[in-house]
Protein backbone atom coordinates (compact mmCIF):
# COMPACT_ATOMS: atom_id res chain seq x y z
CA UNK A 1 8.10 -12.95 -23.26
CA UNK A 2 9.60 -9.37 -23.44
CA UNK A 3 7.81 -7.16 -21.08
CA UNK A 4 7.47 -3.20 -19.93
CA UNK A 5 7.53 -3.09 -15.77
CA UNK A 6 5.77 -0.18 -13.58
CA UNK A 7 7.20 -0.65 -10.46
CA UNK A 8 9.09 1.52 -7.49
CA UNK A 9 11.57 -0.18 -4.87
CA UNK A 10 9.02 -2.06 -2.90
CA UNK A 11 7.77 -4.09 -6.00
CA UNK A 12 11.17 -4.68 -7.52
CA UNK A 13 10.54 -8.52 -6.68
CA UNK A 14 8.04 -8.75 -9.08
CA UNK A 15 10.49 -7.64 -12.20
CA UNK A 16 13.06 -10.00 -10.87
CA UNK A 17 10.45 -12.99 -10.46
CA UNK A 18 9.93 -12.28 -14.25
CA UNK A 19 13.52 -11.55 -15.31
CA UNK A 20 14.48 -15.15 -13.09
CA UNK A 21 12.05 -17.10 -14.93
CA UNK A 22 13.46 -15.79 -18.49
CA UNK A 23 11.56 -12.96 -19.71
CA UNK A 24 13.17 -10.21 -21.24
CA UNK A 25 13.03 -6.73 -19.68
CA UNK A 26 12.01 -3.77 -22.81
CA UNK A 27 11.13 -1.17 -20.67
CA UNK A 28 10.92 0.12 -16.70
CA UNK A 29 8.34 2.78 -16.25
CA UNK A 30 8.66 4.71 -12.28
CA UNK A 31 7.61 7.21 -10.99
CA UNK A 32 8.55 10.21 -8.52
CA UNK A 33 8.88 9.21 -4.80
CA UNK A 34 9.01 11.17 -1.11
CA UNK A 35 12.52 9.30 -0.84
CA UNK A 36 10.95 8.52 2.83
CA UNK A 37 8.40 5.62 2.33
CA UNK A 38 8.80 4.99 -1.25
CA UNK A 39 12.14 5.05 -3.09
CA UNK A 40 13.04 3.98 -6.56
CA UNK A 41 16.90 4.30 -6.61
CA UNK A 42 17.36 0.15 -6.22
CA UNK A 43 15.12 0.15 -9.81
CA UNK A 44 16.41 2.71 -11.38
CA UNK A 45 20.19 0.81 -10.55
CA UNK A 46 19.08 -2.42 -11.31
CA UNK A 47 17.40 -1.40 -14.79
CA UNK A 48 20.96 0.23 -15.61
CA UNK A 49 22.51 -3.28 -15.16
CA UNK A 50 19.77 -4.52 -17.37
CA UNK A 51 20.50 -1.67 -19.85
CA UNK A 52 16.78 -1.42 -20.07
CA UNK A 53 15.80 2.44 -20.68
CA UNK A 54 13.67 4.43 -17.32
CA UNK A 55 10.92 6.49 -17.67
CA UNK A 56 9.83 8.70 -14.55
CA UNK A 57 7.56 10.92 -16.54
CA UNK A 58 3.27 9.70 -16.91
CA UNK A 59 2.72 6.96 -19.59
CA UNK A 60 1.32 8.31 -23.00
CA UNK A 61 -0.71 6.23 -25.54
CA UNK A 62 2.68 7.24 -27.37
CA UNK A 63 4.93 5.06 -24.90
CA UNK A 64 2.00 2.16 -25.49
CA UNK A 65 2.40 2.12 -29.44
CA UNK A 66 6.71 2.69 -28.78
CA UNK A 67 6.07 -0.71 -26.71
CA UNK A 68 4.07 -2.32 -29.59
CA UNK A 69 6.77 -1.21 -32.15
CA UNK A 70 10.10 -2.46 -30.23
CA UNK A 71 8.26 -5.73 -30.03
CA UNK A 72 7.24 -6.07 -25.95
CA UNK A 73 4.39 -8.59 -25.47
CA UNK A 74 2.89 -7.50 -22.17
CA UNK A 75 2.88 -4.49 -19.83
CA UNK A 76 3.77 -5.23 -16.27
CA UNK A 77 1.83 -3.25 -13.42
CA UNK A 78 2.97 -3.55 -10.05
CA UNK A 79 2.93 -0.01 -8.91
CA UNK A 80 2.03 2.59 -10.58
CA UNK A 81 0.21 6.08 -9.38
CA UNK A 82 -1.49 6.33 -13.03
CA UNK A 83 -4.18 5.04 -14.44
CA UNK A 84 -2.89 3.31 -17.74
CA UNK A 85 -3.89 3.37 -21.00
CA UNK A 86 -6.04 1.57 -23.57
CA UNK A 87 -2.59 -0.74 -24.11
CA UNK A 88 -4.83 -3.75 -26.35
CA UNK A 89 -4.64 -0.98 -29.51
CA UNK A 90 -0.37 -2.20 -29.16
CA UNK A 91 0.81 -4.76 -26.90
CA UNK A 92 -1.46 -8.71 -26.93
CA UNK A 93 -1.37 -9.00 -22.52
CA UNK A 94 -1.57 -6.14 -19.78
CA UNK A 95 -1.56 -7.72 -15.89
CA UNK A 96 -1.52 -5.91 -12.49
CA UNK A 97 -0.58 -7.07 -9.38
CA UNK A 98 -2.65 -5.60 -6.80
CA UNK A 99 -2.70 -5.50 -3.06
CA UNK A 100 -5.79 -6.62 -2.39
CA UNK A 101 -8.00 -10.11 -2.52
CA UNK A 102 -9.96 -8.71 -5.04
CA UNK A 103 -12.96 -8.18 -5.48
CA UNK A 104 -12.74 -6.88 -2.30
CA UNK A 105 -10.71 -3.47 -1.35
CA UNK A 106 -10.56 -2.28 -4.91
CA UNK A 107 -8.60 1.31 -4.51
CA UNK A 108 -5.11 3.08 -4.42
CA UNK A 109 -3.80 1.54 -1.05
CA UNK A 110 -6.07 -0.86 0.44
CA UNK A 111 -3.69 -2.61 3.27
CA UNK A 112 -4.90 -0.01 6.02
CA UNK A 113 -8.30 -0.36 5.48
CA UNK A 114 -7.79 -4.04 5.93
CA UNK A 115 -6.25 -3.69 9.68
CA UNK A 116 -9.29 -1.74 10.27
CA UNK A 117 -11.45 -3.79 9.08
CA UNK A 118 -9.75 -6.70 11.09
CA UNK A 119 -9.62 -8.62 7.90
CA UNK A 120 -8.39 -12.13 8.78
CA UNK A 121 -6.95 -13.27 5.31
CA UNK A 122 -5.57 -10.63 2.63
CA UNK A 123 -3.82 -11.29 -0.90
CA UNK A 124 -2.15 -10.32 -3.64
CA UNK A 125 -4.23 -10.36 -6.90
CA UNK A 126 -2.73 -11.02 -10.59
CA UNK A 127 -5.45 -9.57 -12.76
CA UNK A 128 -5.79 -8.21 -16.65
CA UNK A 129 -5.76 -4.13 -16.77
CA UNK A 130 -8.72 -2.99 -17.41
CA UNK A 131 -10.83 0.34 -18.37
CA UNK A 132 -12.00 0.62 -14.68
CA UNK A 133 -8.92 0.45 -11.83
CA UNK A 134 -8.57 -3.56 -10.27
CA UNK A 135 -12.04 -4.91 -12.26
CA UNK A 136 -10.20 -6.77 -14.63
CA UNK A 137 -10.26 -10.81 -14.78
CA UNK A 138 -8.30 -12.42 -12.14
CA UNK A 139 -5.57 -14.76 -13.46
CA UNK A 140 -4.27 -16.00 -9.75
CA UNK A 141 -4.33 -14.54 -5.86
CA UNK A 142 -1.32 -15.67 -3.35
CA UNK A 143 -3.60 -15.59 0.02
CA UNK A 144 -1.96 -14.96 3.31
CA UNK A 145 -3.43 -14.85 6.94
CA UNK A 146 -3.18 -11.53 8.67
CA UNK A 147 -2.80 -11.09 12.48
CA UNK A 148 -4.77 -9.94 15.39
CA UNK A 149 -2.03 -6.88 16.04
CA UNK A 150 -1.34 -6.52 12.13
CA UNK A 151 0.72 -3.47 11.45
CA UNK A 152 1.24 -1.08 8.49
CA UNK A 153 4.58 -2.62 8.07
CA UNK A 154 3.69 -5.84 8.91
CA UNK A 155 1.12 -6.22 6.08
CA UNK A 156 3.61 -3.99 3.37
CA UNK A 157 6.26 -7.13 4.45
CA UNK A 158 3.89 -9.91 3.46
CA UNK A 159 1.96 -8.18 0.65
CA UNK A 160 6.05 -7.78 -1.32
CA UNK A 161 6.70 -11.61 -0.56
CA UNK A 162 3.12 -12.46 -1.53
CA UNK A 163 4.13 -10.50 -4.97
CA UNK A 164 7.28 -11.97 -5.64
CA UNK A 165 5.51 -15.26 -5.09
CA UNK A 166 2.67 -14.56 -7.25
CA UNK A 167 5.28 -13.28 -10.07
CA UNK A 168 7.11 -16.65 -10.25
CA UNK A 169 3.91 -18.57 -10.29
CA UNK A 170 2.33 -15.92 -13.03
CA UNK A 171 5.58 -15.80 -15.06
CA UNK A 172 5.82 -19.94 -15.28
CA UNK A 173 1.92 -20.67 -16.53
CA UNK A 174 1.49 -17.05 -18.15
CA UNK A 175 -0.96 -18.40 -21.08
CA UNK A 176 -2.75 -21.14 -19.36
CA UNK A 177 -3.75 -18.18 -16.16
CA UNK A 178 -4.48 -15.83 -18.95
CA UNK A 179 -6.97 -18.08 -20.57
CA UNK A 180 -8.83 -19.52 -17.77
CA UNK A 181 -9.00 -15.64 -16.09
CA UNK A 182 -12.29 -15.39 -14.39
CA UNK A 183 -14.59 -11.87 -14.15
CA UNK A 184 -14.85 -10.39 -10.85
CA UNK A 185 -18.45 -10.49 -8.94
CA UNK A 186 -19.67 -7.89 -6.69
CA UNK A 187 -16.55 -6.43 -4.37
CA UNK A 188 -15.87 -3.28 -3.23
CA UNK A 189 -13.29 0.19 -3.57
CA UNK A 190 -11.68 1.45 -1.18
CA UNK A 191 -10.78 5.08 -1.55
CA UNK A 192 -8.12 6.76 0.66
CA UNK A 193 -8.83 7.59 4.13
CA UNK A 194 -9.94 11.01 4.88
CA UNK A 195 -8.76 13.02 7.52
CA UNK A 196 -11.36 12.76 9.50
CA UNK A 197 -10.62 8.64 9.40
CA UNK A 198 -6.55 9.35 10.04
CA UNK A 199 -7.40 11.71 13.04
CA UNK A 200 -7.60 9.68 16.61
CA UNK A 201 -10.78 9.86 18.20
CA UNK A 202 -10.20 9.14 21.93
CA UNK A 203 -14.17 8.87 22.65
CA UNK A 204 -13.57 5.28 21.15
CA UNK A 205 -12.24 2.41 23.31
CA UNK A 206 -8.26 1.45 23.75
CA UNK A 207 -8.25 -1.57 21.38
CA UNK A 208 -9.79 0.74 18.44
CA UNK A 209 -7.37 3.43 18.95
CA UNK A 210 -4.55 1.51 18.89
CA UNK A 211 -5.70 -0.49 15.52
CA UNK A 212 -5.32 2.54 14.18
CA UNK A 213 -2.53 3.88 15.12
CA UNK A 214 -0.99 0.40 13.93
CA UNK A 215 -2.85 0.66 10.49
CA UNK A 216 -0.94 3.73 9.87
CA UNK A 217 2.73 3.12 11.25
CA UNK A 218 5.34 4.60 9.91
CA UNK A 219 3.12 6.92 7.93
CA UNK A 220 1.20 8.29 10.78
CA UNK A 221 -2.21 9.25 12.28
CA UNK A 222 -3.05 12.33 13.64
CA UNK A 223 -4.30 13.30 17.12
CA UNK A 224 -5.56 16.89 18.63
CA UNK A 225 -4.77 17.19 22.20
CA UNK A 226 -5.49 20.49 24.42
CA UNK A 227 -6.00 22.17 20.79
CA UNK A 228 -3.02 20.89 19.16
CA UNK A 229 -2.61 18.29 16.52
CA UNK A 230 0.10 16.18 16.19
CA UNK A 231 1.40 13.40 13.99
CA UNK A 232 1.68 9.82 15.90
CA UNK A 233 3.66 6.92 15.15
CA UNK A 234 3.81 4.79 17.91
CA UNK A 235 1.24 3.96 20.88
CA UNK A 236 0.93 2.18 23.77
CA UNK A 237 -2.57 1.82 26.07
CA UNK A 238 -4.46 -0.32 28.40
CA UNK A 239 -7.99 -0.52 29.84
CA UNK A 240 -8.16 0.51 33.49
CA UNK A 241 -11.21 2.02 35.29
CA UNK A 242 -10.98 5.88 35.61
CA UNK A 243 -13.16 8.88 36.28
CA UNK A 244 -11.55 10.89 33.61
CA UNK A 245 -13.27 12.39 30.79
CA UNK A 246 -12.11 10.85 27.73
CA UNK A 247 -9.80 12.91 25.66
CA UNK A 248 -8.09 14.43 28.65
CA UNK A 249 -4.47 15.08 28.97
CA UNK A 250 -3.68 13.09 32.13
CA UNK A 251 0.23 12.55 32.56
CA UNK A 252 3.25 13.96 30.82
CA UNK A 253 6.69 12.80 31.29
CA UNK A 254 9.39 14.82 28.75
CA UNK A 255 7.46 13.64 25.30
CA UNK A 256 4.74 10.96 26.46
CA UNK A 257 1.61 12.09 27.06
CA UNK A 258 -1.19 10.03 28.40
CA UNK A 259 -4.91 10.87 27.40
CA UNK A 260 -7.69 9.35 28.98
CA UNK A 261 -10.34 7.66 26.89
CA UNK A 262 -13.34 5.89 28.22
CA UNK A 263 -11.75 2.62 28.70
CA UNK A 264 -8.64 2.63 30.23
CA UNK A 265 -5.74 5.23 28.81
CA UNK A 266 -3.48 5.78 25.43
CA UNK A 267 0.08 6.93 26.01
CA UNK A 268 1.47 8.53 22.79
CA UNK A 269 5.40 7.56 22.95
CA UNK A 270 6.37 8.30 19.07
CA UNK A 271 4.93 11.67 17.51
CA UNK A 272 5.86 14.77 15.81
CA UNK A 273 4.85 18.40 15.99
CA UNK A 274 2.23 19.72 13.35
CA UNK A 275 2.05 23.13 14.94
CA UNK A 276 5.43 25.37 16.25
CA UNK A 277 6.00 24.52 19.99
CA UNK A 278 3.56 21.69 20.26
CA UNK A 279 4.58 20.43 23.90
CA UNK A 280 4.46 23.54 25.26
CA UNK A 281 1.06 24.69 23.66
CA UNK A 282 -0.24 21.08 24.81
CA UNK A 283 0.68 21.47 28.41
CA UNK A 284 2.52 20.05 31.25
């Protein structure tokens, strides 16, 4: 098979599960990253060996009949921040691999939603591309259990093996998959969290807040203390009786604050400033 790949860094796996089993590389389609929590350098260099052309800019209907012409039988999704095409006009297969065990948590990034949710089993989903994002027929799912302290780099970890092992599978039984696809029933979409939903809330209880500062990692929730907001990456926090009204600033040793919340406290060890002279606007 000679396929077109969307992909950044952190799906890379899936063009080399394909590549490894024997299909032929056309085309690599990117797009433009933070250089922070998504890069694309590692596909950009490893498309070069392949002397397969890049393409950062949005796919046309003009890049789907190019595709068609130069002969590539299927279009490769397995990240991509645009919604693609109506490819069946010029190439015979279109497949994403999504993070998600579809039909449930339909959406642009699903795996934070699914810490919140406490989700005890999550997957990656092989499906065909469709008119409507993640609705098309699922070929195959690689289903993995999630954890009671699940983190947002814990689940990113598992969902890229998960892909690489759904690739290898996908890539060895391509037509049979393809034929036996089944529709998806019911589910749900996910949209992206709002603000609101990023934002700490420390009227809830210790185990809640810290699920969600977990969910987030490495990308951050937000807090407001004394008036100030703040980005947070890391957490601590423990129930304790207290007569403290929740949400107050409690303790503060250099840059950990403690804030009270109504069971037990939160000690923010990891943030940043969103505001100029955030520590000594919050307090001491």
């Amino acid at each position: 098979m000679r396929f077109a790949i969307t992909c950044i860094d952190r799906s890379l796996n899936v063009l080399e599960a394909f590549v490894q089993a024997g299909w032929t590389p056309v085309k690599v389609f990117t797009v433009p990253v933070d250089g922070h929590f998504n890069h694309n350098t590692n596909v950009v260099a490893r498309a070069n060996a392949l002397n397969v052309p890049v393409q950062l800019s949005r796919m046309q209907e003009s890049d789907l009949q190019h595709l068609g012409e130069i002969g590539c039988d299927i279009l490769i999704v397995a990240s991509y921040d645009w919604k693609i095409g109506d490819w069946s006009r010029y190439i015979p297969y279109a497949i994403n691999f999504h993070p998600s065990l579809l039909p449930k948590g339909r959406g642009p990034y699903p795996a934070i939603q699914a810490i919140l949710n406490e989700e005890k089993i999550w997957a990656v989903t092989c499906h065909k591309v469709s008119p409507k994002f993640d609705e098309g027929d699922i070929l195959a799912q690689d289903i993995f259990p999630l954890c009671e302290d699940e983190s947002h780099e814990s689940i990113c970890l598992k969902i890229e093996m998960a892909s690489q092992r759904l690739a290898t599978h996908v890539a060895a039984h391509f037509l049979n998959l393809w034929n036996a696809a089944r529709p998806q029933l019911g589910g749900s979409y996910w949209p992206r969290l709002t603000e609101e939903q990023r934002t700490i809330d420390f009227a809830r209880p210790v185990a809640a807040i810290l699920r969600l500062v977990r969910a987030y990692g490495l990308y951050e929730c937000k807090a407001k203390i004394n008036g100030t907001s703040v980005f947070v990456r890391r957490a601590v926090g423990w129930t304790e009786t207290h007569a403290y009204a929740p949400g107050s600033l409690v303790h503060v040793q250099h840059r950990r604050l403690v804030i009270a919340v109504p069971d037990g406290f939160i000690g923010l060890v990891e943030w940043s400033s969103i505001e100029a002279n955030a520590l000594s606007n919050i307090g001491r």
